[in-house]
N, C-alpha and C. Protein backbone atom coordinates (compact mmCIF):
# COMPACT_ATOMS: atom_id res chain seq x y z
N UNK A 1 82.74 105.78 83.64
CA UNK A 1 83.52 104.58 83.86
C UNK A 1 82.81 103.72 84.90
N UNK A 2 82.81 102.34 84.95
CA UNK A 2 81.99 101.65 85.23
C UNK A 2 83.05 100.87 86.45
N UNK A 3 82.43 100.61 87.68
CA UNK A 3 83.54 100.29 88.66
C UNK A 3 83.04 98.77 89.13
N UNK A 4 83.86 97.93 88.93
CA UNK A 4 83.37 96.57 88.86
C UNK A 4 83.97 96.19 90.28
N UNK A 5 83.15 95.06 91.05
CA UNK A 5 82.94 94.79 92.22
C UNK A 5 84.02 93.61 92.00
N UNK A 6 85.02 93.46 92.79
CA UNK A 6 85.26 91.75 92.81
C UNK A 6 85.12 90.91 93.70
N UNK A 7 85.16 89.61 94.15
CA UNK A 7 84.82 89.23 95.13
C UNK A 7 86.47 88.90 95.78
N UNK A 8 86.80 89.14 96.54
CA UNK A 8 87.66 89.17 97.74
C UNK A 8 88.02 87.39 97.16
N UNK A 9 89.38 87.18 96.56
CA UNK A 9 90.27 85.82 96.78
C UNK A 9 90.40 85.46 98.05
N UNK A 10 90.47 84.02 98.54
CA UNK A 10 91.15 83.32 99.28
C UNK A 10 92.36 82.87 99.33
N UNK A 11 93.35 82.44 100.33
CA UNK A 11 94.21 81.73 100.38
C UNK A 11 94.65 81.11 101.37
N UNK A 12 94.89 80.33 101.55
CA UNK A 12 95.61 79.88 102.98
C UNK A 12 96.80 79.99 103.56
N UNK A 13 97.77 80.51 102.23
CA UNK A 13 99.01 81.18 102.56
C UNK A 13 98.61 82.74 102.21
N UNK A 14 100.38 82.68 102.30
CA UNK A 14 100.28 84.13 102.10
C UNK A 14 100.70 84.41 100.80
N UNK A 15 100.43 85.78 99.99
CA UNK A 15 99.96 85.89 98.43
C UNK A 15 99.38 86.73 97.91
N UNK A 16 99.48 86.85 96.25
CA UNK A 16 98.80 87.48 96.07
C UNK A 16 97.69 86.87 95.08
N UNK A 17 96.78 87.08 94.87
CA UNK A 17 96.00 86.10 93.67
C UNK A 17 95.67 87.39 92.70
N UNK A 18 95.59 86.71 91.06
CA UNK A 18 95.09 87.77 90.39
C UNK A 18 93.56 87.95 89.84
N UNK A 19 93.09 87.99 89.19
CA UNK A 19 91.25 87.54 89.35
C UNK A 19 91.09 86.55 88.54
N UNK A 20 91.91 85.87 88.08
CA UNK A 20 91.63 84.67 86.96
C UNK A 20 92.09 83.54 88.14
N UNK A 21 92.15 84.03 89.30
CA UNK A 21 92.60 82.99 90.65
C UNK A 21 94.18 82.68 90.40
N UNK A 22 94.97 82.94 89.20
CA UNK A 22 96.37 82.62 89.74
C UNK A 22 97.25 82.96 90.67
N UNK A 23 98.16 82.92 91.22
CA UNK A 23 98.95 83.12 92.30
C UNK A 23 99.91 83.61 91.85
N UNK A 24 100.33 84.82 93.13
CA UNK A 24 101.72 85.38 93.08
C UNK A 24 102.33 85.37 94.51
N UNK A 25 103.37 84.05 93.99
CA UNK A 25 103.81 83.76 95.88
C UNK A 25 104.90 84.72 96.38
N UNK A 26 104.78 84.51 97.27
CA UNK A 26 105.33 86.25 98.23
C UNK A 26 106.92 84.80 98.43
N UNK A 27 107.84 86.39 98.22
CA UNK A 27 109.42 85.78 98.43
C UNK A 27 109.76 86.19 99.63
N UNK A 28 109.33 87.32 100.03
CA UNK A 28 109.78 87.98 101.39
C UNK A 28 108.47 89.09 102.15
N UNK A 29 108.29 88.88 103.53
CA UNK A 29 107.39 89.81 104.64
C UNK A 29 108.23 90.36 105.27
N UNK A 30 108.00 91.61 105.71
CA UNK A 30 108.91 92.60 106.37
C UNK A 30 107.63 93.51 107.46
N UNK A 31 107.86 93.63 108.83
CA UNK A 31 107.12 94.10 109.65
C UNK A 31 107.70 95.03 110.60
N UNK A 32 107.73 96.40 110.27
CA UNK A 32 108.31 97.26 111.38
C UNK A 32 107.10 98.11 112.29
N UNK A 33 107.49 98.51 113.42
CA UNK A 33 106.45 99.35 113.94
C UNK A 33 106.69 99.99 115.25
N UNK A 34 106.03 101.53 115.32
CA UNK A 34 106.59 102.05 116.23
C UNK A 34 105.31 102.55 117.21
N UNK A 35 105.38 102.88 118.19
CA UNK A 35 103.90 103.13 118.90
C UNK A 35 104.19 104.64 119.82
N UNK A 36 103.57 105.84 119.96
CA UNK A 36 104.01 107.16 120.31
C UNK A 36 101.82 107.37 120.30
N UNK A 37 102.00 108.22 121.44
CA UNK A 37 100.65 108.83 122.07
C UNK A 37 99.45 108.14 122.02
N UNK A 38 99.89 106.80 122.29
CA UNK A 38 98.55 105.69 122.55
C UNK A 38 98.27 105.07 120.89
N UNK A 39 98.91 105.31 120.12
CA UNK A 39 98.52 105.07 118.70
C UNK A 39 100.12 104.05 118.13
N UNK A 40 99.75 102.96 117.37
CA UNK A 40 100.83 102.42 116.82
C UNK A 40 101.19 102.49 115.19
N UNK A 41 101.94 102.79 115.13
CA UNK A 41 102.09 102.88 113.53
C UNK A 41 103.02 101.41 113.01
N UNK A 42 102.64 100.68 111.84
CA UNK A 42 103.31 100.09 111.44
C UNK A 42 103.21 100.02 110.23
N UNK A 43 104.50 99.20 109.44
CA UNK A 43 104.46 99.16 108.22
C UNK A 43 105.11 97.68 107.61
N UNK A 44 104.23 97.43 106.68
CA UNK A 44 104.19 96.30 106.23
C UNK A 44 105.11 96.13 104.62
N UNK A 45 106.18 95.60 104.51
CA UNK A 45 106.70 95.09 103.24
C UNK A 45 106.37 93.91 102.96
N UNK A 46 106.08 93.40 101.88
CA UNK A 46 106.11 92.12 100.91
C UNK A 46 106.33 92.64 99.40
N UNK A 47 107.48 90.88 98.96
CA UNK A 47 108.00 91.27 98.01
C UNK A 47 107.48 89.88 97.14
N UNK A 48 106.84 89.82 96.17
CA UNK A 48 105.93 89.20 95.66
C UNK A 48 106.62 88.67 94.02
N UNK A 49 106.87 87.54 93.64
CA UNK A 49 106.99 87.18 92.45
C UNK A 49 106.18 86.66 91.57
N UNK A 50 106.43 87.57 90.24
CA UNK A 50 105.13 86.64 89.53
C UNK A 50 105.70 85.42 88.17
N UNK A 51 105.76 84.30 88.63
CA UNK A 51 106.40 83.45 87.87
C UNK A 51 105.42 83.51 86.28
N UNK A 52 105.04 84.43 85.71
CA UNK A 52 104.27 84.43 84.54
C UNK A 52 104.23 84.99 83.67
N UNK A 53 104.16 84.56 82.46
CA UNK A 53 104.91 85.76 81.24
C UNK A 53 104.11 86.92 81.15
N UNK A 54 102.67 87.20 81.67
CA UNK A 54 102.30 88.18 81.20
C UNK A 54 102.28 88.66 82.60
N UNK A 55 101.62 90.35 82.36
CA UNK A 55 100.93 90.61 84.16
C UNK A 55 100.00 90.46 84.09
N UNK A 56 99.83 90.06 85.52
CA UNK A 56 98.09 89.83 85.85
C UNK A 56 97.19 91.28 86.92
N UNK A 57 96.04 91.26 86.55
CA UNK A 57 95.26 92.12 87.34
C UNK A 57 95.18 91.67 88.38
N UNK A 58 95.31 92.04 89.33
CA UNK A 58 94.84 91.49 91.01
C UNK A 58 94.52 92.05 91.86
N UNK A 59 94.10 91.65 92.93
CA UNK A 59 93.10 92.07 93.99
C UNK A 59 93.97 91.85 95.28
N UNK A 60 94.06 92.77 95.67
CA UNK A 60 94.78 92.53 97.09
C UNK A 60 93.81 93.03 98.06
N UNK A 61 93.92 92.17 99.31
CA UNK A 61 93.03 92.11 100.39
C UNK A 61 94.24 91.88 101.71
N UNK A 62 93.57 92.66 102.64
CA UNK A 62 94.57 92.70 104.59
C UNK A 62 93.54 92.90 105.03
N UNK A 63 93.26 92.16 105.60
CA UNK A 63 92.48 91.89 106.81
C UNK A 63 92.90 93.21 108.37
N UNK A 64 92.10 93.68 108.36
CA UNK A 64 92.72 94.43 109.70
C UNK A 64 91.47 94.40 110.78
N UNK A 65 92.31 94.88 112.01
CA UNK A 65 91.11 95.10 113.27
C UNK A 65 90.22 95.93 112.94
N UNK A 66 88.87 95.71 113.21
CA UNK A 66 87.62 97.05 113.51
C UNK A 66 88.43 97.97 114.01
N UNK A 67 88.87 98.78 114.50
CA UNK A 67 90.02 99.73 114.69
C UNK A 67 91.01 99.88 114.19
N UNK A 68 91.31 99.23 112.88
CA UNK A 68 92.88 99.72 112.31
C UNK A 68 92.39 100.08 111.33
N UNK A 69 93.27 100.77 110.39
CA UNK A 69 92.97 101.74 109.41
C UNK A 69 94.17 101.87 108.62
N UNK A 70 93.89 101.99 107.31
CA UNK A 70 95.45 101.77 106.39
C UNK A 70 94.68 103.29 106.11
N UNK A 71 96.87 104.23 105.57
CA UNK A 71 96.33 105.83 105.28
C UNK A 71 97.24 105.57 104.31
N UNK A 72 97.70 104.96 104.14
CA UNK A 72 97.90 104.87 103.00
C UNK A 72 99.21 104.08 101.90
N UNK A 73 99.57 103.97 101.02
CA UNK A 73 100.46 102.31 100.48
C UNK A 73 101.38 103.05 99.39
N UNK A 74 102.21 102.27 98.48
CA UNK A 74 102.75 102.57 97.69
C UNK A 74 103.40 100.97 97.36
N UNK A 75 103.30 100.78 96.29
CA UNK A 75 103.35 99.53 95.41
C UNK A 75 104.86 100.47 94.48
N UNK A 76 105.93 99.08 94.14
CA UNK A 76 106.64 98.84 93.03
C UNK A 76 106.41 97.94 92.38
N UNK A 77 106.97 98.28 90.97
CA UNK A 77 106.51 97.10 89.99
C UNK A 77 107.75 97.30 88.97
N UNK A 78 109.16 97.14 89.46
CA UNK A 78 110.11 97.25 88.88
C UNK A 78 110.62 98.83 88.77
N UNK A 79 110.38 99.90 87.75
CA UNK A 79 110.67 100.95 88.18
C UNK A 79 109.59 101.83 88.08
N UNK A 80 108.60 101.25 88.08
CA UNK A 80 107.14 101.96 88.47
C UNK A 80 106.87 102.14 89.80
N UNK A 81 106.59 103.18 90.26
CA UNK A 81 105.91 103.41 91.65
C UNK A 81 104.28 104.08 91.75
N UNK A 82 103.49 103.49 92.27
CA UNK A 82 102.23 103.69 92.25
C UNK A 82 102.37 104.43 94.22
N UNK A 83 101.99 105.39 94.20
CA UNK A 83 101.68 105.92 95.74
C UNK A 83 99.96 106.48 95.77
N UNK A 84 99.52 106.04 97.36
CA UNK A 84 98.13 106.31 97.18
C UNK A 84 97.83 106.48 98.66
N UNK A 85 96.66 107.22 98.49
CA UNK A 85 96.08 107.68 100.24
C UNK A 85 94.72 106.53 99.92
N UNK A 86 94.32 106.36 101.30
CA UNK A 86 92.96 105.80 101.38
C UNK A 86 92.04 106.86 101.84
N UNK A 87 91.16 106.87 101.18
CA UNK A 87 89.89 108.11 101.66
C UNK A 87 88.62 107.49 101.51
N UNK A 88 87.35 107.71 102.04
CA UNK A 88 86.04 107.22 101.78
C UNK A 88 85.59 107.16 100.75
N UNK A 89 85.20 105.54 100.50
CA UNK A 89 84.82 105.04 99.33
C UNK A 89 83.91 105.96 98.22
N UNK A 90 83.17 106.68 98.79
CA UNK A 90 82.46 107.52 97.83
C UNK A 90 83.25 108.50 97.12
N UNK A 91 84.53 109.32 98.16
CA UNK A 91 85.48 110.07 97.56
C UNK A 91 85.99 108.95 96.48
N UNK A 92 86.64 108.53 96.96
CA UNK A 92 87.59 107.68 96.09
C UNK A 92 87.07 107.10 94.47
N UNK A 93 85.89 106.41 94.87
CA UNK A 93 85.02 105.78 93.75
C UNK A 93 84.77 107.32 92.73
N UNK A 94 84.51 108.13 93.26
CA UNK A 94 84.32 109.55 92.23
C UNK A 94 85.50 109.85 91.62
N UNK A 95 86.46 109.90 92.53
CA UNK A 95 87.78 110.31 91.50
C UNK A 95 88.08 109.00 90.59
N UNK A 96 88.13 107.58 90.85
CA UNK A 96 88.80 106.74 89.97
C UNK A 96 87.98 106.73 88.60
């Protein structure tokens, strides 16, 4: 299986884009976070509509600090739940 590169969308809001560049504008951001032994944990909700008859493929991108680190996400998509760890790209790229 062949793992195709994309190039990272822009936006100036906030969003999601899919790779044909359309938009999926965010209805709601949600930001909780708690901080225990010098380390902060937080967690990020957005709830994203896609005004479009079909689905689109997309690319999601977060920007984080040289020191922050996502371990890991879980996406809904109505009554689908996708859950996932982040691990080093070479792991990861081998299993997908």
């Amino acid at each position: 299986m062949t793992i195709s590169k994309l190039a990272a969308p822009t936006l100036d809001h906030p969003g999601l884009v899919s790779v044909d560049g359309r938009t999926y504008p965010v209805e709601s951001a949600r930001i909780t976070a708690r901080a225990e032994g010098g380390i902060a944990f937080s967690r990020l909700t957005q709830v994203f509509a896609n005004p479009y008859e079909q689905a689109l493929e997309v690319v999601y991108t977060m920007p984080l600090p040289a020191d922050g680190a996502v371990i890991g996400y879980t996406i809904r998509m109505g009554e689908k739940v996708i859950r996932g760890i982040v691990e080093p790209r070479e792991k990861a790229e081998a299993a997908f």
